[in-house]
PDB file of N, CA and C in Angstrom:
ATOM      1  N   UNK A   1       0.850  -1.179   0.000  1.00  0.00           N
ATOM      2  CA  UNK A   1       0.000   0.000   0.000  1.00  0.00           C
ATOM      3  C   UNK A   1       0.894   1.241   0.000  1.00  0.00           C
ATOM      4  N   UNK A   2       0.046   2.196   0.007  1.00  0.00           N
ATOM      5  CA  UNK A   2       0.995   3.702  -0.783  1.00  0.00           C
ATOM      6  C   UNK A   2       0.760   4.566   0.066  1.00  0.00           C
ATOM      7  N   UNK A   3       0.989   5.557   0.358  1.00  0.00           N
ATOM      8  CA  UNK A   3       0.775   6.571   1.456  1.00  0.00           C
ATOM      9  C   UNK A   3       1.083   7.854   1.083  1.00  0.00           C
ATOM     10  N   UNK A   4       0.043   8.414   0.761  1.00  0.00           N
ATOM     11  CA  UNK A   4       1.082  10.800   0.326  1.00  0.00           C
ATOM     12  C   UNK A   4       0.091  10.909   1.817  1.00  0.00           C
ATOM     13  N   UNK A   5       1.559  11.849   1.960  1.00  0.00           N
ATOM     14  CA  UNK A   5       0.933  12.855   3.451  1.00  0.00           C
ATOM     15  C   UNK A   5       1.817  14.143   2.854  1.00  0.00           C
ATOM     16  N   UNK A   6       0.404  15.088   3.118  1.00  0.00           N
ATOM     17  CA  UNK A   6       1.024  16.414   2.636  1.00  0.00           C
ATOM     18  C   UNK A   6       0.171  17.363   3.591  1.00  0.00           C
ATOM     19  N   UNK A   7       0.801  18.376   3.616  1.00  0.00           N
ATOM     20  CA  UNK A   7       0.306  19.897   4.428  1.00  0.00           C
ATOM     21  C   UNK A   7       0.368  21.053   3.561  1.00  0.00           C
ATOM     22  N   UNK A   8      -1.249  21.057   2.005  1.00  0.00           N
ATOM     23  CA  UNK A   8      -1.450  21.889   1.660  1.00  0.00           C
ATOM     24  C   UNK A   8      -1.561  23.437   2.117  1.00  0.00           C
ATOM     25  N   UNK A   9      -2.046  24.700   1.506  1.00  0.00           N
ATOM     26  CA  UNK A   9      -2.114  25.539   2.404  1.00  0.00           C
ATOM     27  C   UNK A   9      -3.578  25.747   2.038  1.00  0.00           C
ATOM     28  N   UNK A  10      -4.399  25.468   3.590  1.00  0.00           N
ATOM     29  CA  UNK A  10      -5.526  25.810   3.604  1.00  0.00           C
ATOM     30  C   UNK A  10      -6.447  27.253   3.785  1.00  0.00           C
ATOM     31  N   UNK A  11      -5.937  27.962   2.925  1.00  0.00           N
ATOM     32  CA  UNK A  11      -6.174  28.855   2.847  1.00  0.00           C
ATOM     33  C   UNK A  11      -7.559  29.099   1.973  1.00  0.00           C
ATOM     34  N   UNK A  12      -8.202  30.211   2.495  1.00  0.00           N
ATOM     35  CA  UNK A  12      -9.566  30.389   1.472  1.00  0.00           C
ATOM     36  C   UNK A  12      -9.553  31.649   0.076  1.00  0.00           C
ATOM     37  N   UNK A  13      -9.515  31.145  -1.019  1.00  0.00           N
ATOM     38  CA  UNK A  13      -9.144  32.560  -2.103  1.00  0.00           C
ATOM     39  C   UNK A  13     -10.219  32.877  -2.143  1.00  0.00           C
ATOM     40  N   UNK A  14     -11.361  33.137  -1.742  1.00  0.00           N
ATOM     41  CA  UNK A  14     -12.513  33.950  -1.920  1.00  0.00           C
ATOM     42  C   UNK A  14     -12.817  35.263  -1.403  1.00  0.00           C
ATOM     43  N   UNK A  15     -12.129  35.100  -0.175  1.00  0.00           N
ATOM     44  CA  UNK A  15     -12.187  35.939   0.568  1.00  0.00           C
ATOM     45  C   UNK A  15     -10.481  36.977   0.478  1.00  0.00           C
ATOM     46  N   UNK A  16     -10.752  38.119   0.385  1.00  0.00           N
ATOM     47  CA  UNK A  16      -9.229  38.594   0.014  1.00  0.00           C
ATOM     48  C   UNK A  16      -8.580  38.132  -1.036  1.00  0.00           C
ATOM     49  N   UNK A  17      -8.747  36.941  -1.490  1.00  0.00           N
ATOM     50  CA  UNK A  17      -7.787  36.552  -2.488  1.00  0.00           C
ATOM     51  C   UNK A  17      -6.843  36.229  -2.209  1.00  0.00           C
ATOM     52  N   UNK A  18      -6.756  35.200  -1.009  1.00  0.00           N
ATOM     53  CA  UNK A  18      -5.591  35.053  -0.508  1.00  0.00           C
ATOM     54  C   UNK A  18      -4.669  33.623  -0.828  1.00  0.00           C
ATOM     55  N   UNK A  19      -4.750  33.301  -2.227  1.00  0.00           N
ATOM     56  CA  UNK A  19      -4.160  32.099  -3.079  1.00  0.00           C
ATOM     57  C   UNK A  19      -2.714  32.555  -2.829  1.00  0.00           C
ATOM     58  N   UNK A  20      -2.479  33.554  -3.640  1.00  0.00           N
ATOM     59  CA  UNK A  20      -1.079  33.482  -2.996  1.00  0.00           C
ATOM     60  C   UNK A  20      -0.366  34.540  -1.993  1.00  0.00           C
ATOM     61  N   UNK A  21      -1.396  34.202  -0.958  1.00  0.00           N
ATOM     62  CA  UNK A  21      -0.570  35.218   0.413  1.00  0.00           C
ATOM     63  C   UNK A  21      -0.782  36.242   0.463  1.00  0.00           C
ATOM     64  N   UNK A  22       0.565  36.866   0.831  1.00  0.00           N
ATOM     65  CA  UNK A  22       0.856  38.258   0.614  1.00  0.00           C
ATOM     66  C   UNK A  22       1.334  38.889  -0.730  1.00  0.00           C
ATOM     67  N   UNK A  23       1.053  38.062  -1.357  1.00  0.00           N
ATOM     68  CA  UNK A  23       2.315  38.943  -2.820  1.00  0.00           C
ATOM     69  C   UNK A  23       1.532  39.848  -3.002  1.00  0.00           C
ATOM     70  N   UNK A  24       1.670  41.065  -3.757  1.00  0.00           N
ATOM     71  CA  UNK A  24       0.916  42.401  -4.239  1.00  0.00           C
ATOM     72  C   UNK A  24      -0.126  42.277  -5.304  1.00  0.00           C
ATOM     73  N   UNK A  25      -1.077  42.829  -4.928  1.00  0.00           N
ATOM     74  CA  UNK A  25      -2.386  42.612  -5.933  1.00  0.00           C
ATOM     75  C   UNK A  25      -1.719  42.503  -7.504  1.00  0.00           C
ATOM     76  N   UNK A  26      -0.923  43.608  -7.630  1.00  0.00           N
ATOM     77  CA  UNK A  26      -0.612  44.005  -8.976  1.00  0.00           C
ATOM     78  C   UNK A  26       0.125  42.673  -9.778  1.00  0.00           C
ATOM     79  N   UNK A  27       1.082  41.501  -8.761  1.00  0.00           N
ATOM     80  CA  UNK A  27       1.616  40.415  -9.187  1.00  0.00           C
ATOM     81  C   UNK A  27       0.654  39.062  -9.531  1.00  0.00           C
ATOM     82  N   UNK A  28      -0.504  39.265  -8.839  1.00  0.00           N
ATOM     83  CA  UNK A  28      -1.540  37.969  -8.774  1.00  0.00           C
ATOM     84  C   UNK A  28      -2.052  37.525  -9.809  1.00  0.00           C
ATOM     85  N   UNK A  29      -2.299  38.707 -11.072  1.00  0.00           N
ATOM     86  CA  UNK A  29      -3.361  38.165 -12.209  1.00  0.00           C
ATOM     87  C   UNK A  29      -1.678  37.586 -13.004  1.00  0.00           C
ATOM     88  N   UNK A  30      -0.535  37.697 -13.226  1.00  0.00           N
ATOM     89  CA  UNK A  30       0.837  37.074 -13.808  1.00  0.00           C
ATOM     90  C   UNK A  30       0.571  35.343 -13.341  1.00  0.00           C
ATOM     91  N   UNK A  31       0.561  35.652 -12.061  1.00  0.00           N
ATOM     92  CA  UNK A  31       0.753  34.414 -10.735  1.00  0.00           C
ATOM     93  C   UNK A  31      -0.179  33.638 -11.303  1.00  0.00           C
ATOM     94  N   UNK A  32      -1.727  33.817 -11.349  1.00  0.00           N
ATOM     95  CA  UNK A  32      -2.861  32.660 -11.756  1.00  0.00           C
ATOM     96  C   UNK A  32      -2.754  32.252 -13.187  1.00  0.00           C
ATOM     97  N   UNK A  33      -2.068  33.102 -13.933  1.00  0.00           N
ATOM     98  CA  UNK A  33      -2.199  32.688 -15.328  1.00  0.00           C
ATOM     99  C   UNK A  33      -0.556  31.403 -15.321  1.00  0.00           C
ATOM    100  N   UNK A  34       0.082  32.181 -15.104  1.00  0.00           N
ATOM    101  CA  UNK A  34       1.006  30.889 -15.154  1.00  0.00           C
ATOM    102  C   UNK A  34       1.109  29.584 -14.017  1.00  0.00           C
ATOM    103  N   UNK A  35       0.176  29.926 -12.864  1.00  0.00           N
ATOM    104  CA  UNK A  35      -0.550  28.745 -12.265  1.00  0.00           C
ATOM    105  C   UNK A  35      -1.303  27.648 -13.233  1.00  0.00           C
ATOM    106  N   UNK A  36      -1.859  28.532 -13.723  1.00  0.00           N
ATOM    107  CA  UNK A  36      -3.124  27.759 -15.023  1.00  0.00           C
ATOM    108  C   UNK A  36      -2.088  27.181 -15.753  1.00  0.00           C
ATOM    109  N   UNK A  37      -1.384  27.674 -16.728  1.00  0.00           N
ATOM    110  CA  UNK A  37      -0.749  26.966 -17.644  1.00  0.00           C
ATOM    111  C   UNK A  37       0.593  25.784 -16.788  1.00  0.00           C
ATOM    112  N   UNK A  38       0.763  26.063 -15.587  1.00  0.00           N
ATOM    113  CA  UNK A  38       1.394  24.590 -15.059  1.00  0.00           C
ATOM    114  C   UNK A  38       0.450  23.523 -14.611  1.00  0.00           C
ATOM    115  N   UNK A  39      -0.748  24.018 -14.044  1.00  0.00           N
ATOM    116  CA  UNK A  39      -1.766  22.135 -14.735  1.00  0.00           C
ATOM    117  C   UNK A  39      -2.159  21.987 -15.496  1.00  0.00           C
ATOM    118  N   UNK A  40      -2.504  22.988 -16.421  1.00  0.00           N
ATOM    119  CA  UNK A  40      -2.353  22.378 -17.648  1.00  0.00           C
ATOM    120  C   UNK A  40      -1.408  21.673 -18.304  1.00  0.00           C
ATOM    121  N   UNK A  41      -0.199  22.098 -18.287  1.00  0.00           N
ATOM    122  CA  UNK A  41       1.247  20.750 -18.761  1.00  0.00           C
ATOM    123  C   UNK A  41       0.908  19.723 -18.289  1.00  0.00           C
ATOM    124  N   UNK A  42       0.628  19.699 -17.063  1.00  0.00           N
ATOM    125  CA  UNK A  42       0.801  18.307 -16.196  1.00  0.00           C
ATOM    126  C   UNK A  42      -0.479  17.562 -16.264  1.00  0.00           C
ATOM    127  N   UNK A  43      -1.616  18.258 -16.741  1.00  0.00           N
ATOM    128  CA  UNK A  43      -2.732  17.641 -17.039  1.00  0.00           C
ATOM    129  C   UNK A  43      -3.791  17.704 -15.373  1.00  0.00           C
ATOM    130  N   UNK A  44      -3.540  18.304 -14.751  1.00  0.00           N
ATOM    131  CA  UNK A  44      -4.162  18.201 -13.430  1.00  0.00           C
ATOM    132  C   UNK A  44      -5.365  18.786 -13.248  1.00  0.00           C
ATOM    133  N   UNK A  45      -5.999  18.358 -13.151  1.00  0.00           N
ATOM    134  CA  UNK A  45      -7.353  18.940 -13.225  1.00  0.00           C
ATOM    135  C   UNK A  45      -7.794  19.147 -11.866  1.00  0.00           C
ATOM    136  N   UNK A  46      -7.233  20.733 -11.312  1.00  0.00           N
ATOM    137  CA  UNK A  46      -7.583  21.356 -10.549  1.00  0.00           C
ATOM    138  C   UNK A  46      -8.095  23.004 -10.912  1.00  0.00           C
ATOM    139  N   UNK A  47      -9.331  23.734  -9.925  1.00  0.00           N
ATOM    140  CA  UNK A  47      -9.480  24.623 -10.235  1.00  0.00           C
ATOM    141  C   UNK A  47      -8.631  25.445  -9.100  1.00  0.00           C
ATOM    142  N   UNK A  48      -8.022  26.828  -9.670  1.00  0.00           N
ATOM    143  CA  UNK A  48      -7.394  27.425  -9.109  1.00  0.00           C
ATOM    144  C   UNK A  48      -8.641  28.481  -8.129  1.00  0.00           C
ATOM    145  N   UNK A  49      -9.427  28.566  -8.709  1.00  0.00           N
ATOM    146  CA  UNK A  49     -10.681  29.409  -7.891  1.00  0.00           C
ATOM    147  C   UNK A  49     -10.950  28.352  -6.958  1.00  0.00           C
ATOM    148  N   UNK A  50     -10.742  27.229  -6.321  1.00  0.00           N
ATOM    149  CA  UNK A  50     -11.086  26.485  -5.125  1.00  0.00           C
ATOM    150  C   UNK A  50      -9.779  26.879  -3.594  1.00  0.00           C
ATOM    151  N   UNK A  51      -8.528  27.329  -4.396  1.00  0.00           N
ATOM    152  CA  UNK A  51      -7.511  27.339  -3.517  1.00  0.00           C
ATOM    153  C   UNK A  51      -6.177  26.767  -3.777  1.00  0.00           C
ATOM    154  N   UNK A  52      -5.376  26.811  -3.001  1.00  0.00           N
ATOM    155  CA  UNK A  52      -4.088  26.022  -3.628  1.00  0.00           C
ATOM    156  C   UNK A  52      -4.597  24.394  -3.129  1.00  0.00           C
ATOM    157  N   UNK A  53      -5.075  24.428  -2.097  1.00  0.00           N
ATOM    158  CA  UNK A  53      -5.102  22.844  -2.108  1.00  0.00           C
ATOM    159  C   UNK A  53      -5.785  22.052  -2.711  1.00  0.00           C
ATOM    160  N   UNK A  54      -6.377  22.511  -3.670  1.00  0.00           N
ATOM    161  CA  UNK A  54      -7.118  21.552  -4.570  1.00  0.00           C
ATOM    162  C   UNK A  54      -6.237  21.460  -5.530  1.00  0.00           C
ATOM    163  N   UNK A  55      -5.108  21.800  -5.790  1.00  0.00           N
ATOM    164  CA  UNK A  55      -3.861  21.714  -6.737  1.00  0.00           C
ATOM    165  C   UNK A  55      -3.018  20.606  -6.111  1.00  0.00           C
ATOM    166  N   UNK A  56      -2.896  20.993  -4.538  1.00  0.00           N
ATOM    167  CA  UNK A  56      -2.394  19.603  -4.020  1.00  0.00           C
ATOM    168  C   UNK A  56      -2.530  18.386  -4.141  1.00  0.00           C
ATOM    169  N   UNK A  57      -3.956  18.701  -4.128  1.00  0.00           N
ATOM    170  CA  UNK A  57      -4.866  17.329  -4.004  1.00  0.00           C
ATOM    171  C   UNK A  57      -4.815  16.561  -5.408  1.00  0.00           C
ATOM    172  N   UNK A  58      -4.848  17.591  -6.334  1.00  0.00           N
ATOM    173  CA  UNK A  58      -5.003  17.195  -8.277  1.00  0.00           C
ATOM    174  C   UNK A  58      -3.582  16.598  -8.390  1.00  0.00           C
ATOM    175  N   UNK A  59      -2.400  17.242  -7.643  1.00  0.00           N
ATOM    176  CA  UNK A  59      -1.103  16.442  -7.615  1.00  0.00           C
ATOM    177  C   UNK A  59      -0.800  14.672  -7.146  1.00  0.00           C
ATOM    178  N   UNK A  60      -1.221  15.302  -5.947  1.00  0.00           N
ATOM    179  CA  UNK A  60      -0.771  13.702  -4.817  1.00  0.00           C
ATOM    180  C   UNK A  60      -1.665  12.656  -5.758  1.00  0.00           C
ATOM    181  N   UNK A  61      -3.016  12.770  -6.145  1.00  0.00           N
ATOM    182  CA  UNK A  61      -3.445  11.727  -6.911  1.00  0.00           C
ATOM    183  C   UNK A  61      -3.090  11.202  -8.243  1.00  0.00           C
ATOM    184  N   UNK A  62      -1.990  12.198  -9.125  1.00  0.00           N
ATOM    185  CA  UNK A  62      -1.203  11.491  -9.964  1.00  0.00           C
ATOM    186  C   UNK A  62      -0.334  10.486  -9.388  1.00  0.00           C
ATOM    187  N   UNK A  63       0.119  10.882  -8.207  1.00  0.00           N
ATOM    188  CA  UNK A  63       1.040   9.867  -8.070  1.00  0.00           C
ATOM    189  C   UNK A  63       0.978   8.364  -7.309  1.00  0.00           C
ATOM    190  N   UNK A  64      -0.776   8.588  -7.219  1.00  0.00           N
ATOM    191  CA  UNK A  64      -1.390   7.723  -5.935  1.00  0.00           C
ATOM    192  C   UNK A  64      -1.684   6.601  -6.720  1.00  0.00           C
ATOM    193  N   UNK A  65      -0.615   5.040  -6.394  1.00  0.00           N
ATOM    194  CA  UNK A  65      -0.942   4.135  -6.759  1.00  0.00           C
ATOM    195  C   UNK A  65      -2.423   3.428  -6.577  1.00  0.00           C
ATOM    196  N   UNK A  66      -3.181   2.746  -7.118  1.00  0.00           N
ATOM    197  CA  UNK A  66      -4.589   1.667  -7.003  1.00  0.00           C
ATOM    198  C   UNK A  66      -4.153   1.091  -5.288  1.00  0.00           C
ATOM    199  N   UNK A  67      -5.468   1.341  -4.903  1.00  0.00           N
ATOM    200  CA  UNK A  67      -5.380   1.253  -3.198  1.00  0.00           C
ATOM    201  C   UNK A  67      -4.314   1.809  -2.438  1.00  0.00           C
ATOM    202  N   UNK A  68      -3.997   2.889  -2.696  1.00  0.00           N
ATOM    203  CA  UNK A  68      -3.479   4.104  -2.287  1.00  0.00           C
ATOM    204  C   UNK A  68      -4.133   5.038  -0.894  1.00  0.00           C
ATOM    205  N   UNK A  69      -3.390   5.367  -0.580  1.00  0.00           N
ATOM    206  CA  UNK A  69      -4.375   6.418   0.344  1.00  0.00           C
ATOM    207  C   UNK A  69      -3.608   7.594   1.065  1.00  0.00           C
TER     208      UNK A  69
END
């Protein structure tokens, strides 16, 4: 059996917009677009409007062998 243990950042982007932290408003719309185009390469089908950890989550399950957990 397989095991990912990870400590996404549970953070909420709805509120403030706080996907990525502190960086400056003016850097964020650069930041999501080339967010977007790195799951897209990788094929991950996460939405970036849910948070970063649903990117986590779209990650660890590429690598999550059949009866994985």
């Amino acid at each position: 059996m397989q095991l990912i243990c990870m400590n996404p950042p549970f953070t909420r982007s709805s509120i403030d917009n706080l996907l990525f932290g502190s960086v400056p408003i003016s850097h964020r719309p650069k930041l999501s677009v080339s967010l977007q185009k790195l799951l897209d390469q990788r094929d991950l089908k996460a939405s970036v409007q849910a948070g970063l950890a649903a990117v986590f989550l779209a990650q660890a399950d590429q690598y999550l062998e059949r009866e994985g957990r």
